[in-house]
N, C-alpha and C. Protein backbone atom coordinates (compact mmCIF):
# COMPACT_ATOMS: atom_id res chain seq x y z
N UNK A 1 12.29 -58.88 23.73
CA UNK A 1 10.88 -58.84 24.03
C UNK A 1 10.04 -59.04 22.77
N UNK A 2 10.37 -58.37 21.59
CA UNK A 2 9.56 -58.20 20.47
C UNK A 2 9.82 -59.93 19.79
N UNK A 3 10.87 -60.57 20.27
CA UNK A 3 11.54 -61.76 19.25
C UNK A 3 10.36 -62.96 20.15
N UNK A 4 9.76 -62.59 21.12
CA UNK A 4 9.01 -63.68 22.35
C UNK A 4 7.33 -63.56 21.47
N UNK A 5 7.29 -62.21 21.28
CA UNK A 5 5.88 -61.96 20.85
C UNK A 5 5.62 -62.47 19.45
N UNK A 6 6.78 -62.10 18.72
CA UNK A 6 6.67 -63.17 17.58
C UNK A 6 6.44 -64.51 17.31
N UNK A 7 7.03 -65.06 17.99
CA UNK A 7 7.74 -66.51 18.40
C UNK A 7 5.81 -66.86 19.04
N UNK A 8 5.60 -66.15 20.05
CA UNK A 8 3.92 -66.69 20.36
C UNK A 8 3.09 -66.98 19.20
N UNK A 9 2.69 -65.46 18.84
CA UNK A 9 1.59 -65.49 17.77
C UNK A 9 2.33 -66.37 16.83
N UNK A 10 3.42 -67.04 15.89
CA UNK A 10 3.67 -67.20 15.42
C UNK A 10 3.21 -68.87 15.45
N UNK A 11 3.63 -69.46 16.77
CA UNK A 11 3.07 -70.68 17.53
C UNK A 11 1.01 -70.51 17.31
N UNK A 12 1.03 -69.57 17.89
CA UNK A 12 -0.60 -69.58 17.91
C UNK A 12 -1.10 -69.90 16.78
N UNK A 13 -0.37 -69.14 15.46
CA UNK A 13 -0.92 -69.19 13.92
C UNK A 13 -0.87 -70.80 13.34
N UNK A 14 0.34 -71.21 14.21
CA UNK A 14 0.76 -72.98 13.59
C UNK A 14 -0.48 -73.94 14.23
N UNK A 15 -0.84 -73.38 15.67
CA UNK A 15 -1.77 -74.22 16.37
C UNK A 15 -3.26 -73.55 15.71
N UNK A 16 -3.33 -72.76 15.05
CA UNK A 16 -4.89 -72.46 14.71
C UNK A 16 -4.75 -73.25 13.52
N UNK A 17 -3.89 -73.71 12.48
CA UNK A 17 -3.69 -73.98 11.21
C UNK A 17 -4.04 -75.09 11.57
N UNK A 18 -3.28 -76.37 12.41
CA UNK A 18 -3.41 -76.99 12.87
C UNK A 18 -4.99 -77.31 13.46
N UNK A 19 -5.48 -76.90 14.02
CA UNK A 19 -6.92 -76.89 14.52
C UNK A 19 -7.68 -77.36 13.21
N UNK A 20 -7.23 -75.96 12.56
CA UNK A 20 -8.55 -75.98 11.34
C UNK A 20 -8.25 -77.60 10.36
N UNK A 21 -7.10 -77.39 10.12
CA UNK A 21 -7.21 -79.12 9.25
C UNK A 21 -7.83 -79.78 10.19
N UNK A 22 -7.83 -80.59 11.07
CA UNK A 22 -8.61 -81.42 11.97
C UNK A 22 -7.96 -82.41 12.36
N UNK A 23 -6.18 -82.19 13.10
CA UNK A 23 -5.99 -82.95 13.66
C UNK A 23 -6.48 -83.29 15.42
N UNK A 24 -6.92 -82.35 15.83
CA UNK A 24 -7.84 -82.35 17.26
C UNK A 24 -9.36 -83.29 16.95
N UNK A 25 -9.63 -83.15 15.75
CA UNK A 25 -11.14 -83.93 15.56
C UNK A 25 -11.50 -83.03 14.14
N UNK A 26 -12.89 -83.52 14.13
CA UNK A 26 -13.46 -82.74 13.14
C UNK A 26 -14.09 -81.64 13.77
N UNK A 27 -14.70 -80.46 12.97
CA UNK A 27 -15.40 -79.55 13.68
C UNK A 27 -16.46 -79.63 14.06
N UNK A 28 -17.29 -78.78 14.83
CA UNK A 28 -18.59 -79.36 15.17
C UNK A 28 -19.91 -78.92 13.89
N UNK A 29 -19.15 -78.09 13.01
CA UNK A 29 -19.86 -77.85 11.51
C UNK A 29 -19.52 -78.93 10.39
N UNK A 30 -18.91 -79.78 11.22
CA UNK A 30 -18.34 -81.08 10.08
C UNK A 30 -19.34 -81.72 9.40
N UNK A 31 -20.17 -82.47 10.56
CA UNK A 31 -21.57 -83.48 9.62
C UNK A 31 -22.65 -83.23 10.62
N UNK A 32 -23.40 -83.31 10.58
CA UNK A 32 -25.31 -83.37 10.85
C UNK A 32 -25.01 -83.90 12.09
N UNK A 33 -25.83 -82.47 13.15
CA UNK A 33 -25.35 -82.94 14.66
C UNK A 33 -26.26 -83.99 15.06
N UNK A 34 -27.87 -83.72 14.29
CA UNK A 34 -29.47 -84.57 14.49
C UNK A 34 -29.42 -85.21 13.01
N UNK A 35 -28.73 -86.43 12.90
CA UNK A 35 -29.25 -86.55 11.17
C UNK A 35 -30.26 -87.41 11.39
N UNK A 36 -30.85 -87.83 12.68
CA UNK A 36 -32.23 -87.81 12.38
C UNK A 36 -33.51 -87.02 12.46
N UNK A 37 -33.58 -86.10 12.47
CA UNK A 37 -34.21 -85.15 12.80
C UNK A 37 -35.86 -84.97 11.79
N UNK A 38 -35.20 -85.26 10.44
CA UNK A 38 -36.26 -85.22 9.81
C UNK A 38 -37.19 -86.62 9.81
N UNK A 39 -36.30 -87.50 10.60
CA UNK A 39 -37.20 -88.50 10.96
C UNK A 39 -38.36 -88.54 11.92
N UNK A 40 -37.81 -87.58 12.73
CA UNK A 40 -38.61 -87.48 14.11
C UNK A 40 -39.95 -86.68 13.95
N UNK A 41 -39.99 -85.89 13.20
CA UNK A 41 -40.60 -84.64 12.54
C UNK A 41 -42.20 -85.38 12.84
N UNK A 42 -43.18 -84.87 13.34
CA UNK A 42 -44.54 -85.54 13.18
C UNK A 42 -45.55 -84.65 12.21
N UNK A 43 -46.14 -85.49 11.41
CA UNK A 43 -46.98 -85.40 10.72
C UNK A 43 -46.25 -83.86 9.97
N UNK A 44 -45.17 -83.76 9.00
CA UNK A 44 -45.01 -83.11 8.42
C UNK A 44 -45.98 -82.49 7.33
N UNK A 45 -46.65 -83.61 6.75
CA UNK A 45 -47.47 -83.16 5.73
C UNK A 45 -48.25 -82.19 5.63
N UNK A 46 -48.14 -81.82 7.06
CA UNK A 46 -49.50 -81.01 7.57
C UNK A 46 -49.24 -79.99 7.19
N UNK A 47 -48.14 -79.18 7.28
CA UNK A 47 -47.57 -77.87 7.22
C UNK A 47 -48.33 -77.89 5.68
N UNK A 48 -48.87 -75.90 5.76
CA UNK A 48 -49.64 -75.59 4.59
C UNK A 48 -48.17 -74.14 4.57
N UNK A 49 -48.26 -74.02 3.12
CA UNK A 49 -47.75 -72.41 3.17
C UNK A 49 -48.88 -71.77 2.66
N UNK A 50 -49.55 -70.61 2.90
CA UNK A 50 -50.37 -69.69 2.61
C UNK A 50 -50.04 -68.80 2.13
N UNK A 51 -50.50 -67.74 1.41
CA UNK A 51 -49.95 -66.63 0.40
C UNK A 51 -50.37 -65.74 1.61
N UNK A 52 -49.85 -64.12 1.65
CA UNK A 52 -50.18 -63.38 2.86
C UNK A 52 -51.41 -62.48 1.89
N UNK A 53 -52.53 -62.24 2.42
CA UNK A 53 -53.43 -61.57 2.24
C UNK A 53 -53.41 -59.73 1.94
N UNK A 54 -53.62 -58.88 1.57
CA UNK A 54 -53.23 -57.97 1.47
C UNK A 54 -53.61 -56.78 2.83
N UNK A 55 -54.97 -57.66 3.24
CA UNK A 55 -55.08 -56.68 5.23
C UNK A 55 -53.74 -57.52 5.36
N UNK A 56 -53.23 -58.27 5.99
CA UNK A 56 -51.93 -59.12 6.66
C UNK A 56 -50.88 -58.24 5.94
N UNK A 57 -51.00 -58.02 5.03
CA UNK A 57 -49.62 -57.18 4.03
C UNK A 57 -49.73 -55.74 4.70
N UNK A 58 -50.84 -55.44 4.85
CA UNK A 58 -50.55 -53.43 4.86
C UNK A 58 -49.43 -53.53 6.25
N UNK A 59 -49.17 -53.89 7.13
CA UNK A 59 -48.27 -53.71 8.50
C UNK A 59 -47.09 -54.01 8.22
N UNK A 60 -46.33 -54.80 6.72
CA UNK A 60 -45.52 -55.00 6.96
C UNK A 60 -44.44 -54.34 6.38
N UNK A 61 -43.30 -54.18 6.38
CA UNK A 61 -42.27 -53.21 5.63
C UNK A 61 -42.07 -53.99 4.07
N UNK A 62 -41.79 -52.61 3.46
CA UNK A 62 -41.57 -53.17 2.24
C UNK A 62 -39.87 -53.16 1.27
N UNK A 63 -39.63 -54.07 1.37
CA UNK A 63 -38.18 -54.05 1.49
C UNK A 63 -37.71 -53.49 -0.14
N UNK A 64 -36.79 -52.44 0.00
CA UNK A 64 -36.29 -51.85 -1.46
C UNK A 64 -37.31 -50.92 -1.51
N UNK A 65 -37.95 -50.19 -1.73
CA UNK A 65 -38.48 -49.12 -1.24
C UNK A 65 -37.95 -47.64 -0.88
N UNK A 66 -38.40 -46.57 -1.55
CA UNK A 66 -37.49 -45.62 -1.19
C UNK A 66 -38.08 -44.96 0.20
N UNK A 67 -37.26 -44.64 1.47
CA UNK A 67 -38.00 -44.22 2.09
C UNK A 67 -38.74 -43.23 2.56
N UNK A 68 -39.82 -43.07 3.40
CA UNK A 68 -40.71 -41.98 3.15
C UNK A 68 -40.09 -40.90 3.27
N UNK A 69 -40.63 -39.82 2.69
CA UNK A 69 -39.54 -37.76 2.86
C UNK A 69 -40.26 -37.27 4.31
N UNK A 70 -39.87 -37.05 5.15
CA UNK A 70 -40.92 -36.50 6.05
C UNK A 70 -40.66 -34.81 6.02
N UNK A 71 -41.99 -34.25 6.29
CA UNK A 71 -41.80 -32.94 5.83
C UNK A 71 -41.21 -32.12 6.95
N UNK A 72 -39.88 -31.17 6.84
CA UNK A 72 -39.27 -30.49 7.60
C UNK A 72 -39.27 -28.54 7.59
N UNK A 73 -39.74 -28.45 8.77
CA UNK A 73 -40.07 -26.72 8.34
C UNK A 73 -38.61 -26.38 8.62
N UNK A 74 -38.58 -25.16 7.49
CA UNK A 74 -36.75 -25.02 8.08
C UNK A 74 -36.98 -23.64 7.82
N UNK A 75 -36.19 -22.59 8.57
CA UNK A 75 -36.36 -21.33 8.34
C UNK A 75 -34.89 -20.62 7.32
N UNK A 76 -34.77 -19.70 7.44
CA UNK A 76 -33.59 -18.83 6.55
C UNK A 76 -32.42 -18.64 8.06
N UNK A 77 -31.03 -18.66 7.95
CA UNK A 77 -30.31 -18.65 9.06
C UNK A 77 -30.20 -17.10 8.83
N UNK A 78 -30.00 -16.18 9.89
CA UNK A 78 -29.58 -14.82 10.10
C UNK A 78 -28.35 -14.60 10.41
């Protein structure tokens, strides 16, 4: 029983090895699924980046930051 389970995964490991070099094809992370894409793009130029304002800033989290202590009443245990 144990010599079958080997013998599988062992097959499975040859057929994943297999996979990954690319004798089935290439992968679908191989090359540019839209390589035209930035062609299609309209009126790119347009896009502005803006700096965020500091009202727009107060709502947002501030990353690295220690976080706030919130205050806890705690009594003496008896």
């Amino acid at each position: 029983m144990l010599r079958w389970l080997i013998a599988i995964l062992f097959f499975a490991n040859l057929l994943a090895f297999v996979a990954v070099r690319g004798v089935f094809g290439p992968t679908p992370t191989a090359g540019g699924r839209e390589p035209n894409h930035l062609n299609r793009q309209i009126h790119p130029e347009w896009l502005k980046v803006q700096p965020v304002t500091a009202s727009e800033a107060a709502d947002q989290a501030v990353v690295g930051a220690p976080t706030p202590s919130v205050p806890i009443a705690a009594s003496a245990l008896q």
